[in-house]
PDB file of N, CA and C in Angstrom:
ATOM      1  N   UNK A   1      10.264   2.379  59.483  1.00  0.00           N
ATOM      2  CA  UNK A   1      10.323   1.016  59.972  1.00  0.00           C
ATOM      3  C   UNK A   1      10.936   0.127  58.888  1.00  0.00           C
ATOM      4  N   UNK A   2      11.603  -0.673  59.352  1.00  0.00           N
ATOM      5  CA  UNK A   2      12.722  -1.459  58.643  1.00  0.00           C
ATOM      6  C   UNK A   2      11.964  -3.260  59.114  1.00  0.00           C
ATOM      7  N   UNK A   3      11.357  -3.608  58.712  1.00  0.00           N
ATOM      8  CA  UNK A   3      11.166  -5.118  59.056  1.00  0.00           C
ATOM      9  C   UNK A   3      10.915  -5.346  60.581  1.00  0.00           C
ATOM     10  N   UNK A   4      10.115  -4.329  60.566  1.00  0.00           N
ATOM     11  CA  UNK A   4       9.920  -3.976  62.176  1.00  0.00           C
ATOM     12  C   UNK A   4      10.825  -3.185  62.736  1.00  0.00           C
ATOM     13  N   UNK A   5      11.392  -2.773  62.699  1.00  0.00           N
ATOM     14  CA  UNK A   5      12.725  -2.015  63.476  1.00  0.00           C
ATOM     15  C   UNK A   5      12.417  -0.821  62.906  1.00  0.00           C
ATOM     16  N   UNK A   6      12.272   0.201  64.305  1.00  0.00           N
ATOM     17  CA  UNK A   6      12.104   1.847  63.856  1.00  0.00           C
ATOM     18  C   UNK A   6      13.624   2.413  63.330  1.00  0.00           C
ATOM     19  N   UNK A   7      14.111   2.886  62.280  1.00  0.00           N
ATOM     20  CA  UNK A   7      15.277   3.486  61.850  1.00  0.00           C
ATOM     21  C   UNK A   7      15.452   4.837  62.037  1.00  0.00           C
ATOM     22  N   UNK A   8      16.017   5.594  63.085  1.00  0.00           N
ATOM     23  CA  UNK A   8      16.384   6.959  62.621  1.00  0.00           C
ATOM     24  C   UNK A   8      16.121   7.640  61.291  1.00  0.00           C
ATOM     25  N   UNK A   9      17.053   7.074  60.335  1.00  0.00           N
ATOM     26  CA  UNK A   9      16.762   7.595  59.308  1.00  0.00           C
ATOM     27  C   UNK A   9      16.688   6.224  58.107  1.00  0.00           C
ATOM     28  N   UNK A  10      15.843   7.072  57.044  1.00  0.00           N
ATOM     29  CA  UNK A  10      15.647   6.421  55.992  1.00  0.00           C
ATOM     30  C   UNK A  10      17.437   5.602  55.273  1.00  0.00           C
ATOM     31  N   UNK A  11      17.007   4.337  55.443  1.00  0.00           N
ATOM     32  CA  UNK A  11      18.186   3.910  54.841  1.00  0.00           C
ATOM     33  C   UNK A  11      18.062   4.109  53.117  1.00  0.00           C
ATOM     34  N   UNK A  12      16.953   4.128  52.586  1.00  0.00           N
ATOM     35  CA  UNK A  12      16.883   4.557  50.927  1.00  0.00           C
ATOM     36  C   UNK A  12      17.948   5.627  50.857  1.00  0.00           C
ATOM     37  N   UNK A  13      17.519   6.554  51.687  1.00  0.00           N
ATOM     38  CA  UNK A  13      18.294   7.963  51.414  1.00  0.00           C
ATOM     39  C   UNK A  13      20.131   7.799  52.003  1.00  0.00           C
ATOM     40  N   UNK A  14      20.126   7.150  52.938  1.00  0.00           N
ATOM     41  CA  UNK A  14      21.665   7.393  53.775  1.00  0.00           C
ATOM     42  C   UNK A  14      22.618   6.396  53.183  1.00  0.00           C
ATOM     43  N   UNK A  15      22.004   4.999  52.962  1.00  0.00           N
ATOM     44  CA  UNK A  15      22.718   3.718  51.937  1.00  0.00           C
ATOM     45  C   UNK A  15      23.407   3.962  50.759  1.00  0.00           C
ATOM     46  N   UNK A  16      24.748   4.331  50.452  1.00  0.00           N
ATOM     47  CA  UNK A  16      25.206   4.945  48.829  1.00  0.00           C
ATOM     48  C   UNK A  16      24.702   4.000  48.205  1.00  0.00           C
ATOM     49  N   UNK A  17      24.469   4.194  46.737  1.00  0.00           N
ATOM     50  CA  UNK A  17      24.137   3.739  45.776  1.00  0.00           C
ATOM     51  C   UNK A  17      25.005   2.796  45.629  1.00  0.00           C
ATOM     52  N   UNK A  18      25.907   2.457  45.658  1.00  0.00           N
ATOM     53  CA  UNK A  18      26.412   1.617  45.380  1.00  0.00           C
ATOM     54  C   UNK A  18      25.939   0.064  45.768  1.00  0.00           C
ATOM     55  N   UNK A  19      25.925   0.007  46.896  1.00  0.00           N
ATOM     56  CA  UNK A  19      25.019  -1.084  47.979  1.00  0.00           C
ATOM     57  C   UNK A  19      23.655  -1.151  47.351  1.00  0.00           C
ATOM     58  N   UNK A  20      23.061  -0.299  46.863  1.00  0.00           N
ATOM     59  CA  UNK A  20      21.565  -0.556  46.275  1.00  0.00           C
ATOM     60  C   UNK A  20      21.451  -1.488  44.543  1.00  0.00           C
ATOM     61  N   UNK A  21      22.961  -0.819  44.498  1.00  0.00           N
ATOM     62  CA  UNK A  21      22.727  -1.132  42.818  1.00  0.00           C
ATOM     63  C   UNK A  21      23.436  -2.945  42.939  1.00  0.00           C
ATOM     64  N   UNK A  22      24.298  -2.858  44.086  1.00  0.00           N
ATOM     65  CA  UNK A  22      24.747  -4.804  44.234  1.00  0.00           C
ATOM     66  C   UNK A  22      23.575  -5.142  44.433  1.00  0.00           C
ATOM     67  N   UNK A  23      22.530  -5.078  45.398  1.00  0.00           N
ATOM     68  CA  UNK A  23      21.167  -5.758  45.970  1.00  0.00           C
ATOM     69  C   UNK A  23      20.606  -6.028  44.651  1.00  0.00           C
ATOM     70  N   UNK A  24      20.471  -4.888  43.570  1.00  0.00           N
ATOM     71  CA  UNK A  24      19.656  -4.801  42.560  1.00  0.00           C
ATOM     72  C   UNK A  24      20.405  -6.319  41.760  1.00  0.00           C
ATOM     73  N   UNK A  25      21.667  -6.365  41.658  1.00  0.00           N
ATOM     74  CA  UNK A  25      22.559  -7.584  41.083  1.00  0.00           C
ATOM     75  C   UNK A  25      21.980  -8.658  41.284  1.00  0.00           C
ATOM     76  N   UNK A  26      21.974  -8.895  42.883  1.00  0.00           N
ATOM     77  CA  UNK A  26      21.818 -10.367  43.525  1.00  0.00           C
ATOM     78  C   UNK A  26      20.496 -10.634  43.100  1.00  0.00           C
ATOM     79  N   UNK A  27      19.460  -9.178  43.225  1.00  0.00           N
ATOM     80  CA  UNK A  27      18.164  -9.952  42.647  1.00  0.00           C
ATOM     81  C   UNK A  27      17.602 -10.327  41.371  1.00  0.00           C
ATOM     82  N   UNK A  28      18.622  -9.788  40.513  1.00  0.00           N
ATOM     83  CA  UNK A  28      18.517  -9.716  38.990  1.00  0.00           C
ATOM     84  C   UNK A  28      19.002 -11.344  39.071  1.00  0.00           C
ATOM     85  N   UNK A  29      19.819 -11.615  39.401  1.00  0.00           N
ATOM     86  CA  UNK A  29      21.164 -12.846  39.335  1.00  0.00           C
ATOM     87  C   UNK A  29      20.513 -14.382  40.334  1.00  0.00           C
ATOM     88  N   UNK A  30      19.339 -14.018  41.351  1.00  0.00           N
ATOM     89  CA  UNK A  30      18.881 -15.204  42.408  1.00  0.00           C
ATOM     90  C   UNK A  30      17.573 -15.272  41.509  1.00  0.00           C
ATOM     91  N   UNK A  31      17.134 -16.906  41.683  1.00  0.00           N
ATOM     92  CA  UNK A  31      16.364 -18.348  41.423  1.00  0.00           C
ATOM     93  C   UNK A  31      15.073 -17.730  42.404  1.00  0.00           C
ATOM     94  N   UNK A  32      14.054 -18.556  41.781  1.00  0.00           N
ATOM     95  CA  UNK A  32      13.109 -18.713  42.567  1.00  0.00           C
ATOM     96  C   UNK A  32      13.568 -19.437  44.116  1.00  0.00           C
ATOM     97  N   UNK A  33      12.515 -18.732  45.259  1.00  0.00           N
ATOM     98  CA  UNK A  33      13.233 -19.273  46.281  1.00  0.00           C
ATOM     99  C   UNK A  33      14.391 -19.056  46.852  1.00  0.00           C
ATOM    100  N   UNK A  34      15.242 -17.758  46.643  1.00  0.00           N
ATOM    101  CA  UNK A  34      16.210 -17.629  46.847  1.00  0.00           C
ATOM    102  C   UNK A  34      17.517 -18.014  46.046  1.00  0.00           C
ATOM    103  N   UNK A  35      17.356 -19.083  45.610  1.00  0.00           N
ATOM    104  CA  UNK A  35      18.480 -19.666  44.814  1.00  0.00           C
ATOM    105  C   UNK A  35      19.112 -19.100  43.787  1.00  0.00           C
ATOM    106  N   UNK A  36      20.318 -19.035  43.220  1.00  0.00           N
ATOM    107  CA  UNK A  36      21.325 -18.095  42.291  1.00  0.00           C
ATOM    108  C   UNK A  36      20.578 -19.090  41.193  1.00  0.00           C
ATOM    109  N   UNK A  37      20.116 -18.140  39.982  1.00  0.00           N
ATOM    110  CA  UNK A  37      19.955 -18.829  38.420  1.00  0.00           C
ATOM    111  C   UNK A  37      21.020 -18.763  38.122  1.00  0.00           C
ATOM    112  N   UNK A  38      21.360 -17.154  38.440  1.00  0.00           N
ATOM    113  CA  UNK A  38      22.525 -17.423  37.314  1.00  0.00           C
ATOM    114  C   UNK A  38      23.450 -16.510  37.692  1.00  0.00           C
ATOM    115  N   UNK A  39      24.977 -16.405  37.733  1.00  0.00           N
ATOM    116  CA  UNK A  39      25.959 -15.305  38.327  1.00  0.00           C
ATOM    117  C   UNK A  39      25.793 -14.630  37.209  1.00  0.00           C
ATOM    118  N   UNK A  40      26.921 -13.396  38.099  1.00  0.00           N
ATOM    119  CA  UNK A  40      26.697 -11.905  37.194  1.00  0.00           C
ATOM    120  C   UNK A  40      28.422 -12.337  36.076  1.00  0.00           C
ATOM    121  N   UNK A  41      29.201 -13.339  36.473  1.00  0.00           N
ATOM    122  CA  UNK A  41      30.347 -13.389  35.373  1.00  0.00           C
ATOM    123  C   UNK A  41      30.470 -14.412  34.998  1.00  0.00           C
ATOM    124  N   UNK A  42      30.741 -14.963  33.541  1.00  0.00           N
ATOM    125  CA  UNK A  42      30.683 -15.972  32.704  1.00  0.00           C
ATOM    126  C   UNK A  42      31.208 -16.965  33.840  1.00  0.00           C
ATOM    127  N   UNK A  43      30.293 -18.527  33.635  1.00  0.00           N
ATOM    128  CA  UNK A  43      31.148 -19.662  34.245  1.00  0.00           C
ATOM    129  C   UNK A  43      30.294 -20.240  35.819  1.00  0.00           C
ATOM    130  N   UNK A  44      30.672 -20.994  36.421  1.00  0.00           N
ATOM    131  CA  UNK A  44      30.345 -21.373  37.851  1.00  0.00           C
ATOM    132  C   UNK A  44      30.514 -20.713  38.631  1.00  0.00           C
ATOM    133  N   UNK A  45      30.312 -21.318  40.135  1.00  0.00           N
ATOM    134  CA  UNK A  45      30.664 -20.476  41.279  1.00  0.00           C
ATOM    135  C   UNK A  45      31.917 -20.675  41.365  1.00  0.00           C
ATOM    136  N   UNK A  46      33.082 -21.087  40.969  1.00  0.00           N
ATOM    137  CA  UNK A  46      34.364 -20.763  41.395  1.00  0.00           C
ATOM    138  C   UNK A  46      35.399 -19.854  39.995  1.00  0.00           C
ATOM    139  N   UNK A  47      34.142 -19.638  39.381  1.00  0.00           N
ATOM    140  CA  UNK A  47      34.446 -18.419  38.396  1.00  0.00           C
ATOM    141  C   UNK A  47      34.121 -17.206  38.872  1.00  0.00           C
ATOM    142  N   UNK A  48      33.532 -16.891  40.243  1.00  0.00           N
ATOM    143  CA  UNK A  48      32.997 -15.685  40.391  1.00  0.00           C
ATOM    144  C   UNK A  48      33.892 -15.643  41.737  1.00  0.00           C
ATOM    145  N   UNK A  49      33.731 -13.802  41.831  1.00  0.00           N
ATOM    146  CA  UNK A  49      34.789 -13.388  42.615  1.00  0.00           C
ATOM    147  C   UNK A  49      34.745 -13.382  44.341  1.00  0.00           C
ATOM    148  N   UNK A  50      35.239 -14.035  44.816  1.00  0.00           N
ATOM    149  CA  UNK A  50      34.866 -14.767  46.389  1.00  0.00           C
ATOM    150  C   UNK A  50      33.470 -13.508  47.025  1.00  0.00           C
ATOM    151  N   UNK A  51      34.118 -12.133  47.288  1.00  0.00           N
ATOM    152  CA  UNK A  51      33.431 -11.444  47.929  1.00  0.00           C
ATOM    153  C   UNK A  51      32.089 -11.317  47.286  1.00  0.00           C
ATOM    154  N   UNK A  52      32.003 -11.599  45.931  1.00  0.00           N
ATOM    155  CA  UNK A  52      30.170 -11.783  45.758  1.00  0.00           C
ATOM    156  C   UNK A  52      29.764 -13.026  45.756  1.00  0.00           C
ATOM    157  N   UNK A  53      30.358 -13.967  46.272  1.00  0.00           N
ATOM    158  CA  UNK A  53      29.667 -15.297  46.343  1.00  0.00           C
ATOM    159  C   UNK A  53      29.576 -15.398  48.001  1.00  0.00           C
ATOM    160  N   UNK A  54      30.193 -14.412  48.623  1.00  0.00           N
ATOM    161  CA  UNK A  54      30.302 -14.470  50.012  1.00  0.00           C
ATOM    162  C   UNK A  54      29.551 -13.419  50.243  1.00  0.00           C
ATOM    163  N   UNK A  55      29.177 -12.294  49.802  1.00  0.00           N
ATOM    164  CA  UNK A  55      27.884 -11.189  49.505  1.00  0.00           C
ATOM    165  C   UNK A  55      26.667 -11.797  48.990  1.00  0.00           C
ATOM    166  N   UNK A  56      26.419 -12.481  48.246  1.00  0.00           N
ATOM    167  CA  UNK A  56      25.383 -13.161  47.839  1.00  0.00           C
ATOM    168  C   UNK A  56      24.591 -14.100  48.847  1.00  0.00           C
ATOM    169  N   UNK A  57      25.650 -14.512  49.700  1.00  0.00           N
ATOM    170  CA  UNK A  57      25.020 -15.802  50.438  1.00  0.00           C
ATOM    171  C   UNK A  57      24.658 -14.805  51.540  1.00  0.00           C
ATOM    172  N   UNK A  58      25.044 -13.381  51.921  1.00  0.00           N
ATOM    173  CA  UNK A  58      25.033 -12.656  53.569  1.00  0.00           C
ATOM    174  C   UNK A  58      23.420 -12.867  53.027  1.00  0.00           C
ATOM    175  N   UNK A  59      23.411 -11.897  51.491  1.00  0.00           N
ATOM    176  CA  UNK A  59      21.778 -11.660  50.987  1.00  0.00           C
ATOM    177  C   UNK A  59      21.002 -12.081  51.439  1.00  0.00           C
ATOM    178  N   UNK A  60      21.388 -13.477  50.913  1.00  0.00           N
ATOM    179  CA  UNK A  60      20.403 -14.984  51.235  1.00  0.00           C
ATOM    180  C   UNK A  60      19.845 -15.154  52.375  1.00  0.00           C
ATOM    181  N   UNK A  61      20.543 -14.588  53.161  1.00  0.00           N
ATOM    182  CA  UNK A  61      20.406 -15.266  54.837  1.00  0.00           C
ATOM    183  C   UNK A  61      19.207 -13.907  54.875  1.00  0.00           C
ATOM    184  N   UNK A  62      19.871 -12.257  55.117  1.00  0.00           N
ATOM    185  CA  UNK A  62      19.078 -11.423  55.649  1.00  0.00           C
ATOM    186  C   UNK A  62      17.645 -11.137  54.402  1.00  0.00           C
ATOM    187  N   UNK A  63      17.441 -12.148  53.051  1.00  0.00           N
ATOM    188  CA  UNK A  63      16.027 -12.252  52.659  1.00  0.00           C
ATOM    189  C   UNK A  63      15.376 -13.309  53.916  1.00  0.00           C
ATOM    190  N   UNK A  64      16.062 -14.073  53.770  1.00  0.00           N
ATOM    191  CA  UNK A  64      14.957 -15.183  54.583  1.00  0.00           C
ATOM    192  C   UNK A  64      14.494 -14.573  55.850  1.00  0.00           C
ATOM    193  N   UNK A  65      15.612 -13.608  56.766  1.00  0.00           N
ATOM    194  CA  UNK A  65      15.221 -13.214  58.290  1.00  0.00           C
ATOM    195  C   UNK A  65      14.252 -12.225  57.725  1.00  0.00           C
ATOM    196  N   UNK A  66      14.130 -11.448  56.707  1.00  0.00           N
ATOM    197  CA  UNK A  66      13.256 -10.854  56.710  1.00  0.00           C
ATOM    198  C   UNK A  66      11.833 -11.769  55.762  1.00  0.00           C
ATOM    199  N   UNK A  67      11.412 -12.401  55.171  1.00  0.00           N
ATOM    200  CA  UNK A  67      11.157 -13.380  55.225  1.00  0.00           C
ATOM    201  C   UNK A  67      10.204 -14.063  56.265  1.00  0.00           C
ATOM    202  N   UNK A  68      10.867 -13.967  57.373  1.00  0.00           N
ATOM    203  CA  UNK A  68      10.648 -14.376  58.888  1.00  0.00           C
ATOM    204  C   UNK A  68       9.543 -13.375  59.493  1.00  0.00           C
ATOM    205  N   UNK A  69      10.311 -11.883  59.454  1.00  0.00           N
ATOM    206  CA  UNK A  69       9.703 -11.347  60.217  1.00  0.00           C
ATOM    207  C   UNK A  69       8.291 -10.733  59.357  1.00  0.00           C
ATOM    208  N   UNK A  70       8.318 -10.834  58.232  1.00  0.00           N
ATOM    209  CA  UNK A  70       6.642 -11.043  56.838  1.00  0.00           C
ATOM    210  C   UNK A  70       5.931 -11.541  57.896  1.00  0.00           C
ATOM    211  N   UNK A  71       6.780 -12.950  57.827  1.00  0.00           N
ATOM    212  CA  UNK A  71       5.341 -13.849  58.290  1.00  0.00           C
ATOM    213  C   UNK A  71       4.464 -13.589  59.827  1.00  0.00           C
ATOM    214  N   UNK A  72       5.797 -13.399  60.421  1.00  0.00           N
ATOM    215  CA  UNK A  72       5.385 -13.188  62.023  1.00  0.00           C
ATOM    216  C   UNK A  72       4.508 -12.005  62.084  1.00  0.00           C
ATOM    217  N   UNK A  73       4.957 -10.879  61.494  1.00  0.00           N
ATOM    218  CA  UNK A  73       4.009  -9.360  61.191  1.00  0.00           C
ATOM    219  C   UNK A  73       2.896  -9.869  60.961  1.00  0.00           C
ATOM    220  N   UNK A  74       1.958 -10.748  60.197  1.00  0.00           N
ATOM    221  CA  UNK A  74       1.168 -11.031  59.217  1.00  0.00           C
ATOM    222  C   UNK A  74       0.260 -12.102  59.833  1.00  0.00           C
ATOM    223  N   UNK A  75       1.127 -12.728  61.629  1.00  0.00           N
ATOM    224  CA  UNK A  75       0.437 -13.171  62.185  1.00  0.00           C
ATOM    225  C   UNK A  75       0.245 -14.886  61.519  1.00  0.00           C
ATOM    226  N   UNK A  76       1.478 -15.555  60.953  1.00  0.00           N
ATOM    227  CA  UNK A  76       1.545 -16.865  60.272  1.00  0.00           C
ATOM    228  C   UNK A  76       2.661 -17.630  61.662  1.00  0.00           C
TER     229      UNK A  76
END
């Protein structure tokens, strides 16, 4: 089960590493609350390279839906 959703298979196992080790980025790299402390390359957001500032924000969105479905599971 995936945030409620039954999965065929384990996404730990089928997801390349690669995708695990960006997630590991965004969470090393995001603020309390979701928010970016700090990027992964020297400088602002228009120092960093579109597709992880446009990867970062997908993050953002599918923490909060899951997020969502915490609370609803949990009966809030």
């Amino acid at each position: 089960m995936v945030a409620g959703e039954a999965w065929a298979e384990n996404p730990r196992i089928t997801v390349p590493e690669a995708y695990h080790a960006f997630v590991r980025l965004w969470a090393a790299c995001r603020g309390g609350m979701g928010g970016i402390a700090h990027w992964p390359d020297a400088g602002g957001v228009n120092d960093q390279a579109a597709w992880v500032v446009d990867t970062f924000a997908a993050l953002r969105g599918i923490d909060a839906a899951l997020d969502e479905v915490r609370r609803r599971l949990a009966g809030g």
